[in-house]
Protein backbone atom coordinates (compact mmCIF):
# COMPACT_ATOMS: atom_id res chain seq x y z
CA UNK A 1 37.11 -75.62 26.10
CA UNK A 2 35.14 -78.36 27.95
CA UNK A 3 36.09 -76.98 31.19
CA UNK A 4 34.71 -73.52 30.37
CA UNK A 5 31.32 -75.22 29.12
CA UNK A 6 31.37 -77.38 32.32
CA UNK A 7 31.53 -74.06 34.51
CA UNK A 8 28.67 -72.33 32.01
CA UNK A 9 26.45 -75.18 32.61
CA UNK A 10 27.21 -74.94 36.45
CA UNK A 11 26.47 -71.20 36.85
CA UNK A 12 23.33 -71.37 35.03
CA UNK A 13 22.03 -74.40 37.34
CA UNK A 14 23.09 -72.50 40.42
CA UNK A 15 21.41 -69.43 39.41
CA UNK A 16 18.22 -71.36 38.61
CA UNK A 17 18.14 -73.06 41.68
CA UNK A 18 19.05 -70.21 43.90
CA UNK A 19 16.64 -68.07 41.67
CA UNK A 20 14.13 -70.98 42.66
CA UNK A 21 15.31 -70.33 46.39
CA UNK A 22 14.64 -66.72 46.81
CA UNK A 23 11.46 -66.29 44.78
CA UNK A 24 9.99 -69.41 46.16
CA UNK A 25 6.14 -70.05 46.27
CA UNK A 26 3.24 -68.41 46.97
CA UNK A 27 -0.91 -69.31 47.47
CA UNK A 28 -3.49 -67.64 48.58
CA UNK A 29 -7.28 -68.50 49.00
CA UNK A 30 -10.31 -66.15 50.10
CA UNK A 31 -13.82 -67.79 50.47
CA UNK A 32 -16.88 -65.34 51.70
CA UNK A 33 -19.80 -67.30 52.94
CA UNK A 34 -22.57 -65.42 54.01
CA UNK A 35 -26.07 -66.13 55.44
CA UNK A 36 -28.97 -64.15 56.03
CA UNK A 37 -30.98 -61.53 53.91
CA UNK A 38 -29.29 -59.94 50.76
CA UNK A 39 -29.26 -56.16 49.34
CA UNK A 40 -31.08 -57.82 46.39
CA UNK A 41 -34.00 -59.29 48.44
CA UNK A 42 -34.64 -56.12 50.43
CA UNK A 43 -35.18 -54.18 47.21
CA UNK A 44 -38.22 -56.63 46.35
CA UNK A 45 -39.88 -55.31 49.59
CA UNK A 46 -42.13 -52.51 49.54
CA UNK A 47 -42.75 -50.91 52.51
CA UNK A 48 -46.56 -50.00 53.45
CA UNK A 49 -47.42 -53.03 50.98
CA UNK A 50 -45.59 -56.52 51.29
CA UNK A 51 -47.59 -58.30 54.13
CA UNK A 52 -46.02 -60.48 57.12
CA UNK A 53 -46.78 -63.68 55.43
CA UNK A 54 -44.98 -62.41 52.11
CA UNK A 55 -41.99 -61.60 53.94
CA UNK A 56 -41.71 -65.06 55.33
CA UNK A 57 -42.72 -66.67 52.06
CA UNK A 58 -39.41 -64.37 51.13
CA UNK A 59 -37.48 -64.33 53.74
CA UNK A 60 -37.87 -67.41 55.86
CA UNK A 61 -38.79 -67.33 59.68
CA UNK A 62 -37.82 -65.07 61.50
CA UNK A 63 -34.50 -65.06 63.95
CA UNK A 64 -36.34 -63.41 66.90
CA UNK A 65 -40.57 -62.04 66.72
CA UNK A 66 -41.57 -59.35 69.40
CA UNK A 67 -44.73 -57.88 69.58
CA UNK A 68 -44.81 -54.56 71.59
CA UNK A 69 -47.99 -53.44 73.72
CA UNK A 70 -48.91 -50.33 70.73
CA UNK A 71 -49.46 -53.55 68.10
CA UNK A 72 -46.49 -53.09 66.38
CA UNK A 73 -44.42 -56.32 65.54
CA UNK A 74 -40.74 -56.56 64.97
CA UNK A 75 -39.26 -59.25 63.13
CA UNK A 76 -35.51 -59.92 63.44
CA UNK A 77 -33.67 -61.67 60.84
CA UNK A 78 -29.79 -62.52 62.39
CA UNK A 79 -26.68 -62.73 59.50
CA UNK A 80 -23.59 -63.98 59.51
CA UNK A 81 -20.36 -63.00 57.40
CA UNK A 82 -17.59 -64.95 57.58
CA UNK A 83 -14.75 -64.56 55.42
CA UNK A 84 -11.60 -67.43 55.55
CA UNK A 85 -8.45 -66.14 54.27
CA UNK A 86 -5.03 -68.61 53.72
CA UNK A 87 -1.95 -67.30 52.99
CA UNK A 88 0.86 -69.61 52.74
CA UNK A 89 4.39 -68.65 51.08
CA UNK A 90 7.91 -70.73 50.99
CA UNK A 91 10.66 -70.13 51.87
CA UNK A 92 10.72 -68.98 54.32
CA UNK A 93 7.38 -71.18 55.26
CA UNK A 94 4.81 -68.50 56.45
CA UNK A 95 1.35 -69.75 56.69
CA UNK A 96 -1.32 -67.23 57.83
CA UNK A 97 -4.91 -68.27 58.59
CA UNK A 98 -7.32 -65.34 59.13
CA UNK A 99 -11.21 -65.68 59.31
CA UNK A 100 -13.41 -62.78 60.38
CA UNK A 101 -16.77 -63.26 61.59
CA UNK A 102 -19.18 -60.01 60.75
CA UNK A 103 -22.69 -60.23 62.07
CA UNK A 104 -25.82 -57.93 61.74
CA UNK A 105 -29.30 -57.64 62.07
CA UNK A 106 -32.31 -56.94 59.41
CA UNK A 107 -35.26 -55.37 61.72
CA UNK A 108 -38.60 -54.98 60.23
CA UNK A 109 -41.13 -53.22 62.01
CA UNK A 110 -44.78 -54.09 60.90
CA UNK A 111 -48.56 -52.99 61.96
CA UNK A 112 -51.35 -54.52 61.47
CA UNK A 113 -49.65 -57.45 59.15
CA UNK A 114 -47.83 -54.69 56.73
CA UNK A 115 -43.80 -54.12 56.67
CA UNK A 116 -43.66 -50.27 57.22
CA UNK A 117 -40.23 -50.17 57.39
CA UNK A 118 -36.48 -52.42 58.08
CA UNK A 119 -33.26 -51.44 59.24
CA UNK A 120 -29.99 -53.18 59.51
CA UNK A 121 -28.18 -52.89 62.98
CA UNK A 122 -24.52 -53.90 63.99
């Protein structure tokens, strides 16, 4: 009776520990950092109405200023996406590090001191 106990006992630890084996570990981690001008702080601009010195009181200065011979003044405002992704898993140990960069640009075209309108290029 002891013997057949001793075998019981055996088979479950093997089980658990091979169980342990296959399924193994896994982690993961995502972080998005992002720099520039948000969706949300474009809405509070109203074209034909916020002036050049509100949008730098909003924004910041500027990445890049160009005036063009008709008067018109662009403003260029760079961002940056980056998103860091880990992956790591045991067994078998498989560790994946992926970051992507995105980058854009918020243009705002203004005359005479007024925003009349922005764009975002690629």
């Amino acid at each position: 009776m002891k013997y057949y106990k001793l075998n019981e006992i055996t088979l479950f630890l093997l089980l658990a520990v091979t169980s342990f084996l296959l399924i193994g570990c896994v982690a993961s981690e995502s972080n998005v950092h992002y720099t520039g001008v948000e969706d949300e702080t474009l809405k509070k601009i109203d074209c034909g109405k916020t002036t050049k010195d509100q949008l730098i009181a909003l924004l910041g200065e500027p990445s890049e200023q160009q005036l063009k011979e008709d008067g018109t003044e662009m403003l260029r405002y760079k961002c940056t996406k980056i998103k860091d992704s880990k992956f790591a898993m045991f067994p078998p140990p498989i560790a994946i590090d992926d970051k992507k960069e995105i980058e854009h640009t918020v243009v705002f075209k203004l005359r005479d001191g007024i925003v009349q309108r922005y764009k975002k290029e690629r």
